[in-house]
N, C-alpha and C. Protein backbone atom coordinates (compact mmCIF):
# COMPACT_ATOMS: atom_id res chain seq x y z
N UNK A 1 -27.98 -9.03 -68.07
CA UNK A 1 -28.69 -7.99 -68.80
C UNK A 1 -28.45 -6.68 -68.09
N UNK A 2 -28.29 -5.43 -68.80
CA UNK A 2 -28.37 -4.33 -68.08
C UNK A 2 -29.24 -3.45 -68.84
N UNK A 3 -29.84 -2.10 -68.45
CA UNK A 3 -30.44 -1.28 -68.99
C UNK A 3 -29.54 -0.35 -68.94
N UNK A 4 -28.86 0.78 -70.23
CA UNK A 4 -28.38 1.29 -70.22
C UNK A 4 -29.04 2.58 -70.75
N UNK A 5 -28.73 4.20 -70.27
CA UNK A 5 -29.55 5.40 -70.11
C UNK A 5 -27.94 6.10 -71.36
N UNK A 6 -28.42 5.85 -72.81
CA UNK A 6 -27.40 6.41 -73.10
C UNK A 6 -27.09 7.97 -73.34
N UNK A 7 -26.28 8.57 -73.90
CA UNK A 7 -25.73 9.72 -73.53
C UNK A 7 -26.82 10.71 -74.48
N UNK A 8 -27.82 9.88 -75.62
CA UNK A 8 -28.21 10.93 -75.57
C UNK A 8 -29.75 10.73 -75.54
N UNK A 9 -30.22 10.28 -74.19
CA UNK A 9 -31.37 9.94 -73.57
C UNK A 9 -32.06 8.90 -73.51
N UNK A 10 -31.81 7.71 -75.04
CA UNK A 10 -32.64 6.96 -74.56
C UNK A 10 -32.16 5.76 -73.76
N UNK A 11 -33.59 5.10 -73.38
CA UNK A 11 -33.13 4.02 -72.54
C UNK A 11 -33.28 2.61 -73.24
N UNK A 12 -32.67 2.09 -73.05
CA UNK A 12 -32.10 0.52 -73.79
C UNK A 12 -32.08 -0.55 -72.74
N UNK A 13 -32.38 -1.88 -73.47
CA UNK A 13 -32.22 -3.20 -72.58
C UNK A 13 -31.43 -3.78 -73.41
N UNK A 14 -29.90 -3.93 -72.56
CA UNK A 14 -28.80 -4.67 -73.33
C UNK A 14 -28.34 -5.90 -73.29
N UNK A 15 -27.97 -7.32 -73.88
CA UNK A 15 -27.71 -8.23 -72.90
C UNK A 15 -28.89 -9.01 -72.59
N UNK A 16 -29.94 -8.72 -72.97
CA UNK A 16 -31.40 -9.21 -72.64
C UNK A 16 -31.49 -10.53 -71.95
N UNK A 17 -30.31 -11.71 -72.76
CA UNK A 17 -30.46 -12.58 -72.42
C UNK A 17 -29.46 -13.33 -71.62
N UNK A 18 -29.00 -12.22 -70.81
CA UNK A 18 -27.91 -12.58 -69.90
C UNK A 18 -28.50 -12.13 -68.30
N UNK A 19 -28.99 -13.48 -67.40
CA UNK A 19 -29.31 -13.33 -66.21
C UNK A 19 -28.94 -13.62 -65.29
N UNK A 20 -27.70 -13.69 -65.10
CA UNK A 20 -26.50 -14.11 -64.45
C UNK A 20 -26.12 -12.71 -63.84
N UNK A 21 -26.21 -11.39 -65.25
CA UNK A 21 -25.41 -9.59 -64.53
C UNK A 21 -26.54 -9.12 -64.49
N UNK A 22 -26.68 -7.74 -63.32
CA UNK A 22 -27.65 -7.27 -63.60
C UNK A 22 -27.20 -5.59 -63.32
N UNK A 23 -27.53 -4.37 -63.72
CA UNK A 23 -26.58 -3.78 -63.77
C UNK A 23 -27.42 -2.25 -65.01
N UNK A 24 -27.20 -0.93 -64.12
CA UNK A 24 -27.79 0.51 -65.04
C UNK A 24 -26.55 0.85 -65.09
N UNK A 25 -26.09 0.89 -66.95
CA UNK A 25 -25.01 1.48 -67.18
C UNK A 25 -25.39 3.04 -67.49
N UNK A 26 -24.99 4.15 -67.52
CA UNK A 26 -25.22 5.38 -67.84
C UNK A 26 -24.09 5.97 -68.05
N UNK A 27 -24.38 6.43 -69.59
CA UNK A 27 -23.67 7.09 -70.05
C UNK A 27 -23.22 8.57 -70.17
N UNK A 28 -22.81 9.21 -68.80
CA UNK A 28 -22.70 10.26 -68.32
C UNK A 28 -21.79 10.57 -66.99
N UNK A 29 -21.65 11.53 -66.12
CA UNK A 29 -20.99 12.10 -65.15
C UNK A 29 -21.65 11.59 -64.10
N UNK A 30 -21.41 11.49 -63.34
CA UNK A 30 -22.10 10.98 -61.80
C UNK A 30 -22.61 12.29 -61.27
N UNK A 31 -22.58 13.70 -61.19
CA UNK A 31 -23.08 15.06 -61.29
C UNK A 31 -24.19 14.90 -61.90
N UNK A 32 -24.72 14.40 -63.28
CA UNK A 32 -26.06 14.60 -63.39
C UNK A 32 -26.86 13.63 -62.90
N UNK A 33 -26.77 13.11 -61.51
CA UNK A 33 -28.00 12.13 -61.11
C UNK A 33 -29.26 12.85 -61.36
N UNK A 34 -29.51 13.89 -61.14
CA UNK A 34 -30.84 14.53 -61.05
C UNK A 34 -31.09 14.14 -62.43
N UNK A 35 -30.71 14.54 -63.57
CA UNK A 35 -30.95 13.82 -65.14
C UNK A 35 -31.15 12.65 -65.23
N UNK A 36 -30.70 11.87 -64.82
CA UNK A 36 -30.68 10.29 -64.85
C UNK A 36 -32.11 10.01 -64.05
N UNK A 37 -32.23 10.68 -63.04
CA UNK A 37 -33.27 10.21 -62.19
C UNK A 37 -34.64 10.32 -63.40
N UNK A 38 -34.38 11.83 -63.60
CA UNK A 38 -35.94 12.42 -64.69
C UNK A 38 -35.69 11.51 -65.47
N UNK A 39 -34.69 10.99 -66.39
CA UNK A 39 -35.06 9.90 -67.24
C UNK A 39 -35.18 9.17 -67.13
N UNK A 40 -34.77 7.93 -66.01
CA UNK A 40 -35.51 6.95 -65.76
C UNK A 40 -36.88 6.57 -64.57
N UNK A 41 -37.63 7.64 -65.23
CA UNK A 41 -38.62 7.60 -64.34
C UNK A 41 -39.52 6.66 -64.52
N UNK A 42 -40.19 6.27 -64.11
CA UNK A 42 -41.11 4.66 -64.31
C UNK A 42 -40.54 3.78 -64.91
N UNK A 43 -39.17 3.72 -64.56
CA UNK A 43 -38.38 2.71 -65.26
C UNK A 43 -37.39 2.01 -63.70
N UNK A 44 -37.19 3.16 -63.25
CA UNK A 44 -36.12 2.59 -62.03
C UNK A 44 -36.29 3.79 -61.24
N UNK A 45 -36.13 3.78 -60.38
CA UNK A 45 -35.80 4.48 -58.91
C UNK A 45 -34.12 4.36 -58.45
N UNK A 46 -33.64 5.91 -58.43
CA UNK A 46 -31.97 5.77 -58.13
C UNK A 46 -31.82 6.57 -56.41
N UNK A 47 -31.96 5.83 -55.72
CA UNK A 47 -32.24 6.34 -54.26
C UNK A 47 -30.77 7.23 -54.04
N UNK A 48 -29.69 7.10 -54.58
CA UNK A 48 -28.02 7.25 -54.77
C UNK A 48 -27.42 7.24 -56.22
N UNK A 49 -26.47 7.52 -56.35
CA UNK A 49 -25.41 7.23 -57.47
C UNK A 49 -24.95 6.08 -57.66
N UNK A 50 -24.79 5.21 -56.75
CA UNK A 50 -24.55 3.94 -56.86
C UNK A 50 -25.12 2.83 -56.71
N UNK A 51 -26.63 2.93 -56.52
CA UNK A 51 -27.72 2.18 -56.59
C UNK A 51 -29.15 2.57 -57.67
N UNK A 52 -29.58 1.13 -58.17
CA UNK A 52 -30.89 1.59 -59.01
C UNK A 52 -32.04 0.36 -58.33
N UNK A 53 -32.90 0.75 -58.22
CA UNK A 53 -33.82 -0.07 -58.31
C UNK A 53 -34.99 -0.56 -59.72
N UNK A 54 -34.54 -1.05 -60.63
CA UNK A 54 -35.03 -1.16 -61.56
C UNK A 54 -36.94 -2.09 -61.47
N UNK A 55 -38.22 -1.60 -61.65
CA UNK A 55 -39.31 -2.05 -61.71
C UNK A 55 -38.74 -3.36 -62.44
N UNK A 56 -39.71 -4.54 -61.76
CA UNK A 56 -40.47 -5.57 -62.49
C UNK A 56 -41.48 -5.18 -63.56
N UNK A 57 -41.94 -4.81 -63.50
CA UNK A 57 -43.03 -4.41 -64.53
C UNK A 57 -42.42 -3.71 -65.75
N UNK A 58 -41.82 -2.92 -65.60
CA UNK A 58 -40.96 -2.02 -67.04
C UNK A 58 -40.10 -2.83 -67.40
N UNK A 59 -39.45 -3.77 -66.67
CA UNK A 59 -38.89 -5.10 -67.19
C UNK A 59 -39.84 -6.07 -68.45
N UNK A 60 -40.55 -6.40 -67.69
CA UNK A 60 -41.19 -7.43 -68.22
C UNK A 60 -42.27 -6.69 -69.58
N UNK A 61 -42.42 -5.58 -69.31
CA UNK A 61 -43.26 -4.76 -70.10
C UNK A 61 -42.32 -4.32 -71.68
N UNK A 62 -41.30 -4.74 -71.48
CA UNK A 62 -40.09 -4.44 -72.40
C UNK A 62 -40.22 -4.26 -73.87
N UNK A 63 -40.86 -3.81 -75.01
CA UNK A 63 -40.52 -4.26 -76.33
C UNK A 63 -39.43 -5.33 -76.68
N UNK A 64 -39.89 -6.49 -77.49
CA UNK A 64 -38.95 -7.25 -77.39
C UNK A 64 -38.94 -8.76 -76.73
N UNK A 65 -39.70 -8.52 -75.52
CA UNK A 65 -39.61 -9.06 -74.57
C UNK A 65 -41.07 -9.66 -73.77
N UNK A 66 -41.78 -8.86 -73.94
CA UNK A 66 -43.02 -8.37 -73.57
C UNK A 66 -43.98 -10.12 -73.72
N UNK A 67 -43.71 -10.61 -74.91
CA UNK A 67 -44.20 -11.55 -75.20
C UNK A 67 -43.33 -13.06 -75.56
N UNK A 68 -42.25 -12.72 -75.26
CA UNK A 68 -41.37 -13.87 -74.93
C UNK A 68 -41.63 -14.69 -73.46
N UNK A 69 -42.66 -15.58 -73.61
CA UNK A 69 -42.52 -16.41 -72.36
C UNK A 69 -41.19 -17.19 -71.83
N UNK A 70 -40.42 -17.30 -72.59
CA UNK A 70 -39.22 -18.14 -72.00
C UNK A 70 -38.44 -16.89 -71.19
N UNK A 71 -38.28 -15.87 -72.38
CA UNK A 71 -37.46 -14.56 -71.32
C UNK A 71 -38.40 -14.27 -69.92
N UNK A 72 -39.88 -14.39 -69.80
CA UNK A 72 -40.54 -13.79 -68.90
C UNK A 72 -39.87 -14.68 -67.56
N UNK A 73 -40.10 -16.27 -67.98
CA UNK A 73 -39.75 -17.28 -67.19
C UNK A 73 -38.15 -17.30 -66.44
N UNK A 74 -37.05 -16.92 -67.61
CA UNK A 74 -35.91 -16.99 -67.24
C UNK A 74 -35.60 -15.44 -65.68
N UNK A 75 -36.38 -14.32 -66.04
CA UNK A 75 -36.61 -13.16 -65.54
C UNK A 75 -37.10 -13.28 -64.10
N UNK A 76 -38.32 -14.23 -64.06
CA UNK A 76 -38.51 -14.93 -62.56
C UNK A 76 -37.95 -15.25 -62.07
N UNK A 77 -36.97 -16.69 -62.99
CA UNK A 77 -35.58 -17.58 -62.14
C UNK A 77 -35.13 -16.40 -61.66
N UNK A 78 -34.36 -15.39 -62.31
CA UNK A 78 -33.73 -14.64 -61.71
C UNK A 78 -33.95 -13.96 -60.48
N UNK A 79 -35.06 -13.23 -60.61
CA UNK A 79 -35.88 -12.79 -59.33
C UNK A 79 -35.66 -13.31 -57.94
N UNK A 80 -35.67 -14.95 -58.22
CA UNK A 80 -36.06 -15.84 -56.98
C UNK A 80 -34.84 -16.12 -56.64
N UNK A 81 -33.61 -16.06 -57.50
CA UNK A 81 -32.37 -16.15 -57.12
C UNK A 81 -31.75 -15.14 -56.46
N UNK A 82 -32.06 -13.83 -56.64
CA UNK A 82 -31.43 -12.60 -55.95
C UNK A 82 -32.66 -12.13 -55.04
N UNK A 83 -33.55 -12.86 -54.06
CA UNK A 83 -34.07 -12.81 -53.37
C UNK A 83 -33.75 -13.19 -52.02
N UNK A 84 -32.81 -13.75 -51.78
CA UNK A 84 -32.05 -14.36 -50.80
C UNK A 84 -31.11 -13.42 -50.30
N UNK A 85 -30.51 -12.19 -51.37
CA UNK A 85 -29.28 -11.58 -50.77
C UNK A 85 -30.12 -10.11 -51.10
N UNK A 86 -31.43 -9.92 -50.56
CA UNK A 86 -32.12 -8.69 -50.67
C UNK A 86 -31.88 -7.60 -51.97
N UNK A 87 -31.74 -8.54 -52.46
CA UNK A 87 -32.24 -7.68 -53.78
C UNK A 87 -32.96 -7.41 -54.80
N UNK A 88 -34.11 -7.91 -53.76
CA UNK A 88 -35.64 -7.73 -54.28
C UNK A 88 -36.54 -7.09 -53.53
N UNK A 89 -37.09 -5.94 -53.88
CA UNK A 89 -37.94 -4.87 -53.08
C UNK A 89 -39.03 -5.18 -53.50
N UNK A 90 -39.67 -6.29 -52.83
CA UNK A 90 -41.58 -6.38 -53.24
C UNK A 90 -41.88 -5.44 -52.84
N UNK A 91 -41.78 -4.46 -52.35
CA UNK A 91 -43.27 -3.41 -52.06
C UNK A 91 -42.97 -2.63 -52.89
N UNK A 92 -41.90 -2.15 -53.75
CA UNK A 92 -41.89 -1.54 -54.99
C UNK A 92 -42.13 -2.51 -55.74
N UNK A 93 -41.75 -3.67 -56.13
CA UNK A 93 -41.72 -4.57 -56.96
C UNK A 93 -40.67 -4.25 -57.52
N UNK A 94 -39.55 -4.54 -57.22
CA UNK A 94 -38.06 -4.25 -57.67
C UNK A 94 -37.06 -4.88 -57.60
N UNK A 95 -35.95 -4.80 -58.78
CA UNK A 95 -34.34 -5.43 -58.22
C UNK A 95 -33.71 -4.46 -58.44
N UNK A 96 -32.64 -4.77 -57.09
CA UNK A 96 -31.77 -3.91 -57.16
C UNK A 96 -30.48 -4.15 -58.06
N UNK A 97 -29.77 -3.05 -58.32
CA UNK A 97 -29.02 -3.25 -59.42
C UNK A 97 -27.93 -1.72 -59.16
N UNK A 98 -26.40 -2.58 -59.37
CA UNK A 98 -25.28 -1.44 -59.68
C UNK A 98 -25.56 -0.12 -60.49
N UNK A 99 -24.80 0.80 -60.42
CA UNK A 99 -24.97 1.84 -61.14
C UNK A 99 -23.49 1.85 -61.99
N UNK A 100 -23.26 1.98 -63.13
CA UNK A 100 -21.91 2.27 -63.46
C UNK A 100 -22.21 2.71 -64.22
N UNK A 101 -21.76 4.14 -64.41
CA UNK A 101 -20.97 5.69 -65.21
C UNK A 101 -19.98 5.48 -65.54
N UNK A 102 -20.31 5.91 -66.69
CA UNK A 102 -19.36 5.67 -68.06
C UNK A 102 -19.23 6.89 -68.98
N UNK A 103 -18.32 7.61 -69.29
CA UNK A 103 -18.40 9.10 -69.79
C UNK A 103 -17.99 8.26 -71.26
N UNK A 104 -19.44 8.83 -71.82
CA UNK A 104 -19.22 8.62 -73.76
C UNK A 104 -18.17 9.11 -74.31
């Protein structure tokens, strides 16, 4: 699954049911991080250009999703699987996740 910030602002959950990738595509220049940042605000934290920390909670809070217990469940597996190679920030409550820029 990835969340993608497309080119002309909004933000999307793509792939939903793929938890195997995990991954903020953005559809823009690597120059506007500061844009990217304001838009994904309570959505992810971009400490860099090439890192996101995407919330648990805006995950799971998802339209779509929100009330799918099997996706909530599959979303945990995942969690507990990329917990081993630190890419899970409990004190944000976060996974970490690639950044890839993509000019529309």
């Amino acid at each position: 699954m990835f969340l993608k910030l497309a080119s002309g602002g909004e933000l999307l959950l793509e792939d939903r049911h793929n938890f195997r990738a995990f991954k903020l595509v953005v559809e823009a220049d690597r120059d506007r991080l500061g844009e990217v940042r304001r838009a994904t605000a309570g959505k992810a934290e971009l400490p860099d250009a090439d890192t996101a920390w995407i919330f648990e909670e805006a995950l799971r809070g998802w339209p779509g999703v929100e009330d799918d217990a099997a996706w909530q469940r599959n979303l945990s597996a995942m969690i507990e699987k990329a917990r081993p190679y630190g890419w899970i920030d409990d004190k944000r409550k976060a996974i970490k996740a690639h950044v890839e820029w993509v000019v529309a």
